[in-house]
Protein backbone atom coordinates (compact mmCIF):
# COMPACT_ATOMS: atom_id res chain seq x y z
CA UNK A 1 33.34 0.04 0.31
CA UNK A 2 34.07 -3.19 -1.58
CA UNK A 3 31.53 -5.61 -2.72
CA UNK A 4 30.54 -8.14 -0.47
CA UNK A 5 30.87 -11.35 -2.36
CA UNK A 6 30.13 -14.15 1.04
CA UNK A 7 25.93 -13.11 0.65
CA UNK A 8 23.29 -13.30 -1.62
CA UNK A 9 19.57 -12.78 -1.89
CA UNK A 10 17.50 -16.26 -3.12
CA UNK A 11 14.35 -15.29 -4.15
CA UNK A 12 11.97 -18.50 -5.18
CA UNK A 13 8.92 -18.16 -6.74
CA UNK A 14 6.34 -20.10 -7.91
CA UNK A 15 6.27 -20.64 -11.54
CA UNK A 16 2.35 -21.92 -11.99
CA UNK A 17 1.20 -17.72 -11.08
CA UNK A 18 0.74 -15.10 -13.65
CA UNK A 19 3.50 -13.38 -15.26
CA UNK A 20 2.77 -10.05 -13.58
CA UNK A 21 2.33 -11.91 -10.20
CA UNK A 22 5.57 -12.95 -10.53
CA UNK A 23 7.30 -9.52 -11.84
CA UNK A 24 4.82 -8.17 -8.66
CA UNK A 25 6.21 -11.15 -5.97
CA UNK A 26 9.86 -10.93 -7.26
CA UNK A 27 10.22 -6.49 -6.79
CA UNK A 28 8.57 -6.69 -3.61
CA UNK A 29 10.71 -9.16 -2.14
CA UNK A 30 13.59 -7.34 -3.50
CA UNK A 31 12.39 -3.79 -2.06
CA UNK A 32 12.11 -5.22 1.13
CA UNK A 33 15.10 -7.14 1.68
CA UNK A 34 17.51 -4.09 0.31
CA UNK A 35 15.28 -1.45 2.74
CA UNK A 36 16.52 -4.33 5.31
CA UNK A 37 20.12 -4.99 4.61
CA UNK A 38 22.33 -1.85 6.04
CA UNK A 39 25.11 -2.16 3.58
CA UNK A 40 22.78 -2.90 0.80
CA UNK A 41 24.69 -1.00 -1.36
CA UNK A 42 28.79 -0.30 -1.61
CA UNK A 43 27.92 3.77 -2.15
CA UNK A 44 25.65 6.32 -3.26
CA UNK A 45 26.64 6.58 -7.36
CA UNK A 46 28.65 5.57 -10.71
CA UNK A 47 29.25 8.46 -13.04
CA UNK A 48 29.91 8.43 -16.55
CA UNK A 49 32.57 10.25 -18.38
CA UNK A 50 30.46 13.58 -18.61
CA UNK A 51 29.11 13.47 -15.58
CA UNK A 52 26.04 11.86 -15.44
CA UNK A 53 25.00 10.00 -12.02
CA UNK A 54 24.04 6.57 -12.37
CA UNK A 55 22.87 4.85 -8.68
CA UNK A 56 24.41 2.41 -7.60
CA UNK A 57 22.32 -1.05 -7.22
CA UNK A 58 23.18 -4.06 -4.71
CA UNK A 59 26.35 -5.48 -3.63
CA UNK A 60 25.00 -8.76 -3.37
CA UNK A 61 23.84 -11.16 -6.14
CA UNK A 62 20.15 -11.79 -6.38
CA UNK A 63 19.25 -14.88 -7.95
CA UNK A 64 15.56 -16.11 -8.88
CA UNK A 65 14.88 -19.70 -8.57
CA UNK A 66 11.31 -21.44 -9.56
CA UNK A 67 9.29 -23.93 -8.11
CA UNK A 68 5.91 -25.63 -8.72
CA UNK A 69 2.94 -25.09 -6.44
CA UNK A 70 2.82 -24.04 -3.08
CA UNK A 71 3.49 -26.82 -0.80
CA UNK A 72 7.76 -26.66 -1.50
CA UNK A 73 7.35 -22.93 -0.97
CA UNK A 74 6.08 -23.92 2.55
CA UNK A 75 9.05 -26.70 3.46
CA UNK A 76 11.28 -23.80 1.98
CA UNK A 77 9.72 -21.37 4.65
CA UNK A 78 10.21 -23.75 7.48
CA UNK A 79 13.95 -24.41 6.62
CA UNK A 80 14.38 -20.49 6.42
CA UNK A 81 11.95 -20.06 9.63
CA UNK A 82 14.61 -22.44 11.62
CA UNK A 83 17.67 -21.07 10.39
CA UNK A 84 16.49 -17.51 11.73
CA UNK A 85 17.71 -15.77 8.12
CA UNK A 86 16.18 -12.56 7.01
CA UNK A 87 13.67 -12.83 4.59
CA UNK A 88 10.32 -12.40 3.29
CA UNK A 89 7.50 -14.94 2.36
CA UNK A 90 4.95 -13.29 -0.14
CA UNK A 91 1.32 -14.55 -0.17
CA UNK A 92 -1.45 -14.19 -2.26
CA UNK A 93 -3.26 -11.24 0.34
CA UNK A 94 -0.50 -8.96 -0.58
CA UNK A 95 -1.65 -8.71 -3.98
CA UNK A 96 -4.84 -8.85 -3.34
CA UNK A 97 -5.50 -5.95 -1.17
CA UNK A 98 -3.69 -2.55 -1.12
CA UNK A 99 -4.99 -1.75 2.19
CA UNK A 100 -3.12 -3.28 4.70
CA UNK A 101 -6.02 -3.52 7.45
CA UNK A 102 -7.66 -5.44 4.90
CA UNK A 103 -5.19 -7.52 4.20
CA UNK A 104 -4.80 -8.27 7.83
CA UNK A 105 -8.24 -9.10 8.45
CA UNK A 106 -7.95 -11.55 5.33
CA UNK A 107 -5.08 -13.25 6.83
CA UNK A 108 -6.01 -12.93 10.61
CA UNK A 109 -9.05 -15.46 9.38
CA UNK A 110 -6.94 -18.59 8.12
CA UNK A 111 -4.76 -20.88 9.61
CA UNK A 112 -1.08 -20.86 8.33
CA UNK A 113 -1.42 -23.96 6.46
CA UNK A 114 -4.57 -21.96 4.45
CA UNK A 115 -1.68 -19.36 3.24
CA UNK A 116 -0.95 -19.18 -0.29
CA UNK A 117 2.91 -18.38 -0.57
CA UNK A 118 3.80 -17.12 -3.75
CA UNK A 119 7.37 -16.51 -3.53
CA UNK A 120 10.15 -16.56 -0.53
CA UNK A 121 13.23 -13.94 -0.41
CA UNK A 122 16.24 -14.89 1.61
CA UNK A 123 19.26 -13.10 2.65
CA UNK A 124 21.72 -14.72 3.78
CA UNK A 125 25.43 -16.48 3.61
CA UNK A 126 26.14 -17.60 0.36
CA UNK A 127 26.68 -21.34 1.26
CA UNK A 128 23.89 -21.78 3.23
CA UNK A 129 21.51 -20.33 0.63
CA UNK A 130 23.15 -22.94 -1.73
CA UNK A 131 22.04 -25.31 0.86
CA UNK A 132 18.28 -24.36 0.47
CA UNK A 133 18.00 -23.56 -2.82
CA UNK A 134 19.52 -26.40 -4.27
CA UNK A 135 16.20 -28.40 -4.92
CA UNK A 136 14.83 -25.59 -7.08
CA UNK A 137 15.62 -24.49 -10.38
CA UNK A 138 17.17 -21.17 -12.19
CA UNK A 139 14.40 -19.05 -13.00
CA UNK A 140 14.26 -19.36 -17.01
């Protein structure tokens, strides 16, 4: 299979959390978007000259933008929300609980507006990401 250069994954995170919140919010959007794209991947391995199998990683680009605060994380979500794109919006519960009935009893008591959004994935066609991301900055 050859790499599929017309999609990318945008992750944006907020750049006012911790550092490991943000190491935390970027693999987890990651891991979920590749266990969600089929074609994730353009094969099982690489070898090297002797041998050795080296696994192959994704066929699409992921790039990590940064914003500030919470509030253009949210106009971000809506944007992705109407454009029906895969993705995955990472909030403050899902580092706060490793139980996930806990976490859903935490969440299942606010409003959405109450959500803390710490980072948005997106998969999705690469001109229409451009479109989204543009506002936001290369993660430095």
């Amino acid at each position: 299979m050859t790499q599929d250069f017309s999609r990318r994954l945008a992750i944006v995170v907020r750049r006012d959390i911790e550092s490991w919140q943000t190491t935390n919010t970027i693999a987890h959007i990651a891991g979920r978007l590749g266990h969600d794209i089929q074609e994730y991947l353009t094969g099982s391995n690489f070898q090297t000259k002797d041998g050795v199998i080296v696994p192959r990683n994704s066929q699409y680009p992921i790039i990590v933008f940064q914003t500030e605060g919470v509030d253009k994380l949210r106009a971000l979500l809506a944007e992705v929300r109407s454009a029906q794109l895969p993705h995955l919006a990472y909030i403050r519960e899902m580092i706060d609980f490793t139980d996930d009935d806990e976490l859903q009893a935490a969440l299942g008591r606010k409003n959405e507006a109450e959500v803390e959004y710490l980072g948005v994935g997106i998969f999705g066609d690469n001109e229409a990401l451009k479109r989204l991301t543009k506002k936001f900055s290369l993660w430095k």
